[in-house]
Structure formats: structure tokens, C-alpha cells
C-alpha atoms as a PDB file:
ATOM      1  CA  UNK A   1      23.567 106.031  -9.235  1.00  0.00           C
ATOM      2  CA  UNK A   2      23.229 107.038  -5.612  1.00  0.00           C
ATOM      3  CA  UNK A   3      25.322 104.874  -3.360  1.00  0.00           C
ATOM      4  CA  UNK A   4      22.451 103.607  -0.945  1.00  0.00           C
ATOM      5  CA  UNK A   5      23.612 101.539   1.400  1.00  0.00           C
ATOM      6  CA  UNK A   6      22.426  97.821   0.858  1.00  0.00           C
ATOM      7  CA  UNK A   7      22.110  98.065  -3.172  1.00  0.00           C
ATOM      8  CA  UNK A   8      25.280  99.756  -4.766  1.00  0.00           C
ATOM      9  CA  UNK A   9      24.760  99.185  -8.358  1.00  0.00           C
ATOM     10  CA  UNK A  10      28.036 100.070 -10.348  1.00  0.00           C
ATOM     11  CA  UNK A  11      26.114 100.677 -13.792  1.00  0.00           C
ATOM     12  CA  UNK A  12      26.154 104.222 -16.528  1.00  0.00           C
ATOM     13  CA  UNK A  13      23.322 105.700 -16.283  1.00  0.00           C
ATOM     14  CA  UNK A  14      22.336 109.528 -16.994  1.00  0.00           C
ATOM     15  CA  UNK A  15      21.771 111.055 -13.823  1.00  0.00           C
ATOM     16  CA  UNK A  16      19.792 114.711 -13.220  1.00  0.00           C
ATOM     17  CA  UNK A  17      21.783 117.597 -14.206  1.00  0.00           C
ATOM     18  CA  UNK A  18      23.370 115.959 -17.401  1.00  0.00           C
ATOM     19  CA  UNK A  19      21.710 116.589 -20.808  1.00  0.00           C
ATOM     20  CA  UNK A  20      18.345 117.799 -21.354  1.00  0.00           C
ATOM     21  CA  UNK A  21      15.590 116.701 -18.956  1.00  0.00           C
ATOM     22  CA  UNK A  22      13.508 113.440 -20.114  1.00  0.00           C
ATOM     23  CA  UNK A  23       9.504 113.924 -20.190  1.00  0.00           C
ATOM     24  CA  UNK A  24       8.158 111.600 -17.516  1.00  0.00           C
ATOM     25  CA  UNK A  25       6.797 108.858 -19.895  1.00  0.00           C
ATOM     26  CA  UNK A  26       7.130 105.297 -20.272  1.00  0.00           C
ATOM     27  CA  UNK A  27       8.686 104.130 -23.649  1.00  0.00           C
ATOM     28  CA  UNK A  28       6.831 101.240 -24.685  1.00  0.00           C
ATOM     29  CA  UNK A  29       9.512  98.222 -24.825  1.00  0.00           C
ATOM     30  CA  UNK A  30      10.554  96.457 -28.161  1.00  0.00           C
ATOM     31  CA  UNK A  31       8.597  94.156 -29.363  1.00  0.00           C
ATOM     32  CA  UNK A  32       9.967  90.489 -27.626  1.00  0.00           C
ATOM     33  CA  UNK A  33      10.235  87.311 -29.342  1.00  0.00           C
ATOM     34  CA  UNK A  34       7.031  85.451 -29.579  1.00  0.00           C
ATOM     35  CA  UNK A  35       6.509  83.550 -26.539  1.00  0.00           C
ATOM     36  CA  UNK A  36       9.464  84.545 -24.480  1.00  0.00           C
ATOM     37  CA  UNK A  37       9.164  83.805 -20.935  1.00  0.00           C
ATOM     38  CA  UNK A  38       9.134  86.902 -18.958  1.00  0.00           C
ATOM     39  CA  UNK A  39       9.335  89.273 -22.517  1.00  0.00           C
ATOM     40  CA  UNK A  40       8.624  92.373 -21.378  1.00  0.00           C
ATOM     41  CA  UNK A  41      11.421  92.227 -18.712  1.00  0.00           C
ATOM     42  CA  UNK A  42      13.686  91.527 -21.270  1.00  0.00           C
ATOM     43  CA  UNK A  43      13.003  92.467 -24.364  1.00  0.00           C
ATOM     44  CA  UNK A  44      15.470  95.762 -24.848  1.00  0.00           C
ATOM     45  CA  UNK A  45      16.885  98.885 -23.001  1.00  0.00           C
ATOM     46  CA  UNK A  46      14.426 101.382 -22.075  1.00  0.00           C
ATOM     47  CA  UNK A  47      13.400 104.506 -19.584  1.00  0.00           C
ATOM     48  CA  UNK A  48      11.279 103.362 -17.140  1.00  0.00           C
ATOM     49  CA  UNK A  49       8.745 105.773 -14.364  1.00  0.00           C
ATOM     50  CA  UNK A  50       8.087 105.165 -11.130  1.00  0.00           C
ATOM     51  CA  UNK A  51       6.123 106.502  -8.345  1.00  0.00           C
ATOM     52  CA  UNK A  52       7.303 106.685  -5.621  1.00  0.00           C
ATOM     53  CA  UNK A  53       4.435 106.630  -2.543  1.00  0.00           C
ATOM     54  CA  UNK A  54       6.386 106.639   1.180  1.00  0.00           C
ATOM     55  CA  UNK A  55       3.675 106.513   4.128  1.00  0.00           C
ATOM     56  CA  UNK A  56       5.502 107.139   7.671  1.00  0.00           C
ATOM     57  CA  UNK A  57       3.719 107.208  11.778  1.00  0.00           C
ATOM     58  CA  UNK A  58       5.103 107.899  14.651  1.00  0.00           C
ATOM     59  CA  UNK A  59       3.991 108.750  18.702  1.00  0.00           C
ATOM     60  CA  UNK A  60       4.814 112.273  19.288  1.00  0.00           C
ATOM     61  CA  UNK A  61       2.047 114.122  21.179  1.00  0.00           C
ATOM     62  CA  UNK A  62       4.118 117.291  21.391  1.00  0.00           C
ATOM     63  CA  UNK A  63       4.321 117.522  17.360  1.00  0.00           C
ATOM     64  CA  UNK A  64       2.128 120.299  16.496  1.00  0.00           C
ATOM     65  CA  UNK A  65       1.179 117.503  13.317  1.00  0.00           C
ATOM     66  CA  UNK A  66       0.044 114.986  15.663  1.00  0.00           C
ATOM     67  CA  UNK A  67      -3.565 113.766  15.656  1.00  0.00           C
ATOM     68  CA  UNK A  68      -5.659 113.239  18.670  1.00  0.00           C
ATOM     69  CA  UNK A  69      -3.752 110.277  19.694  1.00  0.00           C
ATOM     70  CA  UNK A  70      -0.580 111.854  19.504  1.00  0.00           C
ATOM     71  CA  UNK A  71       0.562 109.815  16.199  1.00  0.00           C
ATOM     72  CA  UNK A  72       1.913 111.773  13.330  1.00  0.00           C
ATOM     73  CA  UNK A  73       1.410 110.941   9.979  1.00  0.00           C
ATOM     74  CA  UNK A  74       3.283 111.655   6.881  1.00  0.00           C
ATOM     75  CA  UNK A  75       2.643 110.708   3.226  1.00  0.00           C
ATOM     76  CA  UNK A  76       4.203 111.440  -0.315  1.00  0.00           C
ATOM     77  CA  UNK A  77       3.772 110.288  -3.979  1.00  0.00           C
ATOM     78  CA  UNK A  78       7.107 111.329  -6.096  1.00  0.00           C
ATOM     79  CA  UNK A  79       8.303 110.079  -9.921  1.00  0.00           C
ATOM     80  CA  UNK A  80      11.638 108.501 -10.238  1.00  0.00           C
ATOM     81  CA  UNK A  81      12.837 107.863 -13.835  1.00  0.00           C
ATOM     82  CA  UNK A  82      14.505 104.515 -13.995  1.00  0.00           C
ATOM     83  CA  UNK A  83      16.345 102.986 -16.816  1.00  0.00           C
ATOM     84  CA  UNK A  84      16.423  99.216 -17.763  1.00  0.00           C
ATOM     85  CA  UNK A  85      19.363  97.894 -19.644  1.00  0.00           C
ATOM     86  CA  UNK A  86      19.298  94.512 -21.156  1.00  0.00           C
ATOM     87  CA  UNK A  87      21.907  92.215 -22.007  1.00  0.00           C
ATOM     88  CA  UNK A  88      22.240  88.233 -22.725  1.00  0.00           C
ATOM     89  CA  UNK A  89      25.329  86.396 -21.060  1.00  0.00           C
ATOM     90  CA  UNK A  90      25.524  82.519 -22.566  1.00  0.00           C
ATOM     91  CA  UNK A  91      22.664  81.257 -22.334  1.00  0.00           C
ATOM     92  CA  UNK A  92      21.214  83.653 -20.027  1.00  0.00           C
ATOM     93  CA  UNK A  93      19.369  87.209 -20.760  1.00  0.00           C
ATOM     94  CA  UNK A  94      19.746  89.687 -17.774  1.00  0.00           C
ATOM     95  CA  UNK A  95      18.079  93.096 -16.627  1.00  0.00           C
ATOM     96  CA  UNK A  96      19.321  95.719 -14.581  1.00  0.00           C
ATOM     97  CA  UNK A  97      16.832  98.778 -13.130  1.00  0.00           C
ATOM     98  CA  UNK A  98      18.761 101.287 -11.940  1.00  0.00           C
ATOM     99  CA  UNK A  99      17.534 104.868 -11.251  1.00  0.00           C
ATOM    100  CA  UNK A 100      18.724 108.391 -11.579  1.00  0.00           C
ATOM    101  CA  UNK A 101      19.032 110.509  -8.561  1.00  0.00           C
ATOM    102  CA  UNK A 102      15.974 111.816  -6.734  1.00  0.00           C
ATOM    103  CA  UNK A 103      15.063 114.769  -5.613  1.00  0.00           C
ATOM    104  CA  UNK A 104      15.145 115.243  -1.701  1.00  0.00           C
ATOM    105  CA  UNK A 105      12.113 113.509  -0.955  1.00  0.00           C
ATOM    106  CA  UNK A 106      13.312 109.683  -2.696  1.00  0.00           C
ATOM    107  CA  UNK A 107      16.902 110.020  -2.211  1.00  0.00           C
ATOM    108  CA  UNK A 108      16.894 107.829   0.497  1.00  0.00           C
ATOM    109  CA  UNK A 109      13.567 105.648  -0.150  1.00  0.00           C
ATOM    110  CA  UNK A 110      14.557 101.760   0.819  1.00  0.00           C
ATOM    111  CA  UNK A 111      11.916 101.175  -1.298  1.00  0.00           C
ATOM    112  CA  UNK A 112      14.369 101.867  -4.093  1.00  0.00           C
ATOM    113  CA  UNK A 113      17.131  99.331  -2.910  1.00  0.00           C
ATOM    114  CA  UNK A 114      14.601  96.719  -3.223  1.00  0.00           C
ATOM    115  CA  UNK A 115      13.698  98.191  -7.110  1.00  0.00           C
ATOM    116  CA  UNK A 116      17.711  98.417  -8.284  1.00  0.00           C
ATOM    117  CA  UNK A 117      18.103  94.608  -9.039  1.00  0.00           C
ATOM    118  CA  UNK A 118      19.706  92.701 -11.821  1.00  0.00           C
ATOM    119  CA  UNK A 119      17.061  90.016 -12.833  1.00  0.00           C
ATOM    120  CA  UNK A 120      18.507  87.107 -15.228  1.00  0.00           C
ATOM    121  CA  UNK A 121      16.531  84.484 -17.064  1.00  0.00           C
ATOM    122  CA  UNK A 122      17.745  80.874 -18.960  1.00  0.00           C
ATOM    123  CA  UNK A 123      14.130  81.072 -20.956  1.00  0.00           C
ATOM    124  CA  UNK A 124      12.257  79.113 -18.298  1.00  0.00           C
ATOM    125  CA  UNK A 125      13.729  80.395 -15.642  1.00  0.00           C
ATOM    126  CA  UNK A 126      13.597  84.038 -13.663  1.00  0.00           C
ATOM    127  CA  UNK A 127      16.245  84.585 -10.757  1.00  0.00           C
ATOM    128  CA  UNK A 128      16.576  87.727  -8.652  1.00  0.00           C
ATOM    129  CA  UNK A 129      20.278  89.079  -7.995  1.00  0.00           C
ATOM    130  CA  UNK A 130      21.174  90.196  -4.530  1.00  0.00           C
ATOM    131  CA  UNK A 131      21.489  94.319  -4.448  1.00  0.00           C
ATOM    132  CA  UNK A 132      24.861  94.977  -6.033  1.00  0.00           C
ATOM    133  CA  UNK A 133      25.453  92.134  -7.896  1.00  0.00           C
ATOM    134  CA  UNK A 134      25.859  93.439 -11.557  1.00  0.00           C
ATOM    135  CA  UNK A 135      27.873  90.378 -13.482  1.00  0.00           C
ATOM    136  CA  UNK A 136      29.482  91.210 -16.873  1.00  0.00           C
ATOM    137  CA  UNK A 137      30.601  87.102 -17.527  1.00  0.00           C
ATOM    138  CA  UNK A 138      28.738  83.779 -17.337  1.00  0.00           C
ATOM    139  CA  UNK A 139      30.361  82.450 -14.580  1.00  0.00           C
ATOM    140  CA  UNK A 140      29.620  86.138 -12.773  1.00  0.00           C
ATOM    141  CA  UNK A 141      26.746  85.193 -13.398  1.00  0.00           C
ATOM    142  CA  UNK A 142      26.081  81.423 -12.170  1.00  0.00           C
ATOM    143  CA  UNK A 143      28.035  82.377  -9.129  1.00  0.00           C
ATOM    144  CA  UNK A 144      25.713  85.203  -8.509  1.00  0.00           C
ATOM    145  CA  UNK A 145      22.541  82.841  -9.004  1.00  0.00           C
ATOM    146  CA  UNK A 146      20.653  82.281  -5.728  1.00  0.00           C
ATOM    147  CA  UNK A 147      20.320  78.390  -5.015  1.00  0.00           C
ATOM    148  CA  UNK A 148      16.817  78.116  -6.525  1.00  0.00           C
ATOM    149  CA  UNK A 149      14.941  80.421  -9.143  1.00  0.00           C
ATOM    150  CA  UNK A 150      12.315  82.868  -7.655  1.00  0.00           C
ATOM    151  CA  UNK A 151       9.986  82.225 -10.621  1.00  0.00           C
ATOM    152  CA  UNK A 152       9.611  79.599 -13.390  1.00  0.00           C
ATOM    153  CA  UNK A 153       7.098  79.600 -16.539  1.00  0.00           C
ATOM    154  CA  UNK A 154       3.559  78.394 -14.730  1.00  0.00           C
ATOM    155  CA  UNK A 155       4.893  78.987 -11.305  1.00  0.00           C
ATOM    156  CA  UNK A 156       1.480  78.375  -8.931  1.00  0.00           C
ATOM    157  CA  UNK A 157       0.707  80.132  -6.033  1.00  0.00           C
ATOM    158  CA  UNK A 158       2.559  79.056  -2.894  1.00  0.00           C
ATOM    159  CA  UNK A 159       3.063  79.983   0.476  1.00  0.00           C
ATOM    160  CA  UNK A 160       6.150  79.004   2.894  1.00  0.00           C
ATOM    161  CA  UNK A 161       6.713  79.532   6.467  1.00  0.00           C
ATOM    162  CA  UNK A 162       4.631  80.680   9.203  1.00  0.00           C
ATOM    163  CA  UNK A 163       5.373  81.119  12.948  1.00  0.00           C
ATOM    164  CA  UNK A 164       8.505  79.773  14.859  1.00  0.00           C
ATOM    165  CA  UNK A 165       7.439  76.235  16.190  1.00  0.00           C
ATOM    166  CA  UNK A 166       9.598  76.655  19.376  1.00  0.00           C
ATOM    167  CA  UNK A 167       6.802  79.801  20.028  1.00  0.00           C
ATOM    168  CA  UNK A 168       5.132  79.053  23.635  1.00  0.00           C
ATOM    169  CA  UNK A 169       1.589  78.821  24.250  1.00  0.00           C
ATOM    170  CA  UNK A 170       1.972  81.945  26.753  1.00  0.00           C
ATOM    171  CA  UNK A 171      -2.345  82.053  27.255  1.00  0.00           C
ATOM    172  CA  UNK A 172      -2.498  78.773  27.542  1.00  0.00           C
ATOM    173  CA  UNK A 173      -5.416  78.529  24.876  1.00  0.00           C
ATOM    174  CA  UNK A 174      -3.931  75.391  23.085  1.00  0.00           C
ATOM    175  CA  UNK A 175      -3.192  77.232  20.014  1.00  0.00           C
ATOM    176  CA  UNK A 176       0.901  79.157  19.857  1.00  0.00           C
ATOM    177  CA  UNK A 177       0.145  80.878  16.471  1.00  0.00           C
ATOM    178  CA  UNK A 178      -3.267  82.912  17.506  1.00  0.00           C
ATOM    179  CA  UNK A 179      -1.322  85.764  17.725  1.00  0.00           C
ATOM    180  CA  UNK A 180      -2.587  86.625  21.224  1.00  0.00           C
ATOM    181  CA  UNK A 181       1.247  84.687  22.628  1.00  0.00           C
ATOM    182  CA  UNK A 182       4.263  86.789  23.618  1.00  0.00           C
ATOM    183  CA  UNK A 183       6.528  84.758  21.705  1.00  0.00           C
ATOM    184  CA  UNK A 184       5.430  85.533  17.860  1.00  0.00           C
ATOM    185  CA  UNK A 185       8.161  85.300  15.514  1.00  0.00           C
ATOM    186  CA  UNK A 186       8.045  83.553  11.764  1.00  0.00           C
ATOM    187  CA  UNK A 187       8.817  84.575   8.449  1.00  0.00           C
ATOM    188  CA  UNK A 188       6.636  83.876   5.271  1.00  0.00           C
ATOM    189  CA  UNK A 189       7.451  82.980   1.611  1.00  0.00           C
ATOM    190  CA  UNK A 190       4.513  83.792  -0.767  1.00  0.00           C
ATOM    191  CA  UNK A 191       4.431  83.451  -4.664  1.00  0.00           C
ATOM    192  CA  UNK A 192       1.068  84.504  -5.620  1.00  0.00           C
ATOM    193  CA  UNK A 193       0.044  84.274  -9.568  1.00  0.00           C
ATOM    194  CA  UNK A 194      -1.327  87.841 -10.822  1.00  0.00           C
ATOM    195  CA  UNK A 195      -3.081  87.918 -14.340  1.00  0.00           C
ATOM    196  CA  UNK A 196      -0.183  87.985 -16.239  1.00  0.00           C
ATOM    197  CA  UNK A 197       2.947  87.451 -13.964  1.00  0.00           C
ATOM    198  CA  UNK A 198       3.287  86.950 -10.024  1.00  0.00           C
ATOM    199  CA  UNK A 199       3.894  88.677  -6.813  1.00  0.00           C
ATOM    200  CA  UNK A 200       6.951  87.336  -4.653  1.00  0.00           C
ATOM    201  CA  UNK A 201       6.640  88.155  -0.841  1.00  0.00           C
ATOM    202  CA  UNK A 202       8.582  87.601   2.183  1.00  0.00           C
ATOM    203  CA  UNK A 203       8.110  88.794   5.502  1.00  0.00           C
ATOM    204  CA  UNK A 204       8.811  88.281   9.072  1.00  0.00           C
ATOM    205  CA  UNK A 205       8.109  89.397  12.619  1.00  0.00           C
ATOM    206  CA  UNK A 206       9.268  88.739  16.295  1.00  0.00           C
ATOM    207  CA  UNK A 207       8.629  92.060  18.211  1.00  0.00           C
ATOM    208  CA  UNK A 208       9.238  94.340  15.095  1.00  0.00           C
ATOM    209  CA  UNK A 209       7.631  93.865  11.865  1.00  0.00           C
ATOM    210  CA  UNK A 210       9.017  94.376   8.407  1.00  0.00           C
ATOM    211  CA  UNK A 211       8.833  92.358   4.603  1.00  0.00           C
ATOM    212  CA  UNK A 212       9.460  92.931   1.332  1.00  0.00           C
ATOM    213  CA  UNK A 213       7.716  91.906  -2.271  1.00  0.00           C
ATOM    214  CA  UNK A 214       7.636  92.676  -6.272  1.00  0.00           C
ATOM    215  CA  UNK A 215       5.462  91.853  -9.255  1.00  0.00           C
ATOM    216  CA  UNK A 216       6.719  91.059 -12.519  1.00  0.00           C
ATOM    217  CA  UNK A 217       4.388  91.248 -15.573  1.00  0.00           C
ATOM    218  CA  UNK A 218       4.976  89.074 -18.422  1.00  0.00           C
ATOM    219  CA  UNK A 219       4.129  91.853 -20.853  1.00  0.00           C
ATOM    220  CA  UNK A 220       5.866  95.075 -18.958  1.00  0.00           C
ATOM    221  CA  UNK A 221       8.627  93.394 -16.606  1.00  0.00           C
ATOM    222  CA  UNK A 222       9.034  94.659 -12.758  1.00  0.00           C
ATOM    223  CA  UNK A 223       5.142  96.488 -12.058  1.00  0.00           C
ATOM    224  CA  UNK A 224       5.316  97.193  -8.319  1.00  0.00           C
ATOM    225  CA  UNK A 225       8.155  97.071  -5.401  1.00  0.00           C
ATOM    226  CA  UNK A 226       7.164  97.326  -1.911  1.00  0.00           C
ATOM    227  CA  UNK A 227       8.809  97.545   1.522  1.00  0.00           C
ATOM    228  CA  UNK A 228       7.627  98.352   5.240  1.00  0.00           C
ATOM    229  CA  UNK A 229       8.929  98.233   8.559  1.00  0.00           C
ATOM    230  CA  UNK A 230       6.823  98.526  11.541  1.00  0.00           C
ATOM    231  CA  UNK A 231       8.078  99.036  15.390  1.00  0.00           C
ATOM    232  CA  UNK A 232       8.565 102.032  17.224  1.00  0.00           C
ATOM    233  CA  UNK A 233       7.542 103.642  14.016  1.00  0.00           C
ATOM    234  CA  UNK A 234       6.254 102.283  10.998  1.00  0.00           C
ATOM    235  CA  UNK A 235       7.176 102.652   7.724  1.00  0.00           C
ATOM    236  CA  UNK A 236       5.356 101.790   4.104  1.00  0.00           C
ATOM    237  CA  UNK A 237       6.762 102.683   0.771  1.00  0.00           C
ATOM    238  CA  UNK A 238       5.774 101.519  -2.307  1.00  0.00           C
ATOM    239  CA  UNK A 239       7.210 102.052  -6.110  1.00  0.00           C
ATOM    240  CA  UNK A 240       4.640 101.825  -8.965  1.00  0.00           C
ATOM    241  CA  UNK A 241       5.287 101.567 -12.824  1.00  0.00           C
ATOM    242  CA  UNK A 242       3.271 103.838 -14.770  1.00  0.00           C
ATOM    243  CA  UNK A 243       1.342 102.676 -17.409  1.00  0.00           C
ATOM    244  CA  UNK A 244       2.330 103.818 -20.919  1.00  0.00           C
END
């Protein structure tokens, strides 16, 4: 494990330069038990691939890279193998993603703190661990539980948040949130149902820009990861499971 600053995750994995090198497949996971909620997040260890895409702009009209309006663009699509490890605490199955070192170029991808989570399920049930939270006990475990589960089986579609109501109306149209006011700051909450899992968002703004979001699929567990910042640069990185 690299130690990244916001997610440490103290777990054994097999990191590059140990043993012989693993082909850059998906192994399909073990068949779950019929009608588990979330089953192909937790249904056994296995080796998991991700791409790796990290977008980047920035104002520099002296780079010899910049465009005609001075902004310079970079872009990059790179595999990271990943390994999930499985394990059930109580009542409670958990799943850890952690990922070997990268090369170079996803080394220090924030996109990656945001894929190294411990997930943990009761059955109906899906909670996401804060980065570095890796508990070994039950009561680890409850005390590691956010307040309220991200997910539960049928979860709808909902959205949370919005812009800061203390925001003035600084055109004096009538209307605070038409994004045409100095004062714009908010954060959104968004569960959004996908065919067979969801998408959990959050983002917020107030001058800079920046969010967060993964999609868990019933049948293959965490799909996608993404994270972006956006102020005197911008940033947009995105980790992708590929299929089997």
C-alpha cells in the first residue's frame, strides 16, 4: 500500500516487484448466495483492474503546450491492479479495495483515496468506511459505521442540498440560486439508481469547485470512482472497472 495522505489503509497486499507479474484481467468473483444484497461486492477475495483516466488544465500562455487561449491540457488513461478481500464480522460482511503501487503516473491519483475503502453490509444494509478505517472486531466495526447507511436494498433516487440559503441576491433578479450571484456556495447529496446498483454523489462549491461519487453494481461490486477539483486549475480523474 502507498501511504497517500487522506486514505492509509494498513492491509497485506502484493505490491509490484514481489512475485511474478499478474496479467491485467479481472477474475470473475465467486458465485454469491442467491439473492444477497450487494453480492458481487461481497461474495469472495479477488484481483480487481482499474483504469485509471486523470484529465488536468491550467492558464499558462508561456507553456510551449498551451492552446490558443493559453490553457494547457493534460490527459492519461493507466491500469491499476486492485485486490478485494472479503471478510464477515458478526453479523456484518465487509470489503476492503486496496491497490498495489502505481507506476509514476497513478502514484499520487486522489482518485485512488476515494477507491481504497472498506465497505460493510448487515444484508440490507451497505455503509461506506471513512479512508483508513480497516476494523478487524464488531465493535471496530459499529464504531466505524457512519450515522446512517449510504445505500439500502431498493434505495430510490434522491437528491439533498442545494445552495446556501444565507446566499444574497447580488443582481437583484429575485432569484439567489441562478448562479449569476457572487455569493454561490452549497453542497449536494445525490443517490441516483443505475440498472443494477446506484451512484452516490456529493459535491460542493463556494468560489472553488470540487465533489466526489462511486457506483456499486449488484452483480460486480464498486464499477466507477470519480473525483474533481476545479479553481485555479481543474482537475478530473476517474477510476473504471474493467469488464471481465
Amino acid at each position: 500500500m502507498r501511504p497517500r495522505g487522506l486514505a492509509v489503509l494498513l492491509v497485506t497486499v502484493a505490491c509490484h516487484g514481489g512475485g511474478p507479474a499478474r496479467p491485467l484481467a479481472n477474475t470473475p468473483p465467486a458465485p454469491p448466495p442467491t439473492g444477497a444484497f450487494m453480492a458481487g461486492l461481497f461474495g469472495g477475495d479477488r484481483t480487481l483492474i482499474y483504469d485509471v483516466t486523470q484529465e488536468a488544465s491550467f492558464f499558462d500562455d508561456q507553456d510551449p503546450a498551451a492552446d490558443a487561449s493559453g490553457v494547457v491540457k493534460t490527459a492519461s488513461t493507466d491500469p491499476v491492479t486492485c485486490h478485494l478481500a472479503v471478510a464477515t464480522l458478526g453479523r456484518y460482511r465487509t470489503a476492503t479495495i486496496a491497490c498495489d503501487d502505481g507506476a509514476a503516473a497513478t502514484s499520487g491519483a486522489r482518485v485512488l483515496d476515494e477507491l481504497e475503502r472498506t465497505y460493510a453490509t448487515d444484508g440490507a444494509q451497505l455503509w461506506r468506511l471513512e479512508g483508513g478505517e480497516l476494523p478487524t472486531t464488531v465493535a471496530d466495526l459499529e464504531a466505524a459505521l457512519p450515522d446512517a447507511p449510504d445505500l439500502v436494498a431498493g434505495q430510490p433516487s434522491v437528491e439533498q442540498g442545494g445552495y446556501d440559503d444565507t446566499s444574497d441576491d447580488d443582481d437583484g433578479d429575485g432569484n439567489p440560486d441562478d448562479g449569476e450571484d457572487d455569493a454561490r456556495f452549497g453542497t449536494v447529496h445525490r443517490v441516483t439508481a443505475t440498472t443494477d446498483g446506484w451512484c452516490v454523489e456529493d459535491e460542493g462549491w463556494g468560489g472553488d469547485e470540487g465533489g466526489a461519487s462511486w457506483c456499486v453494481s449488484a452483480a460486480r461490486g464498486v464499477t466507477a470512482v470519480t473525483w474533481y477539483f476545479a479553481g485555479g486549475s481543474s482537475q478530473d480523474q476517474r477510476a473504471e472497472l474493467r469488464a471481465p
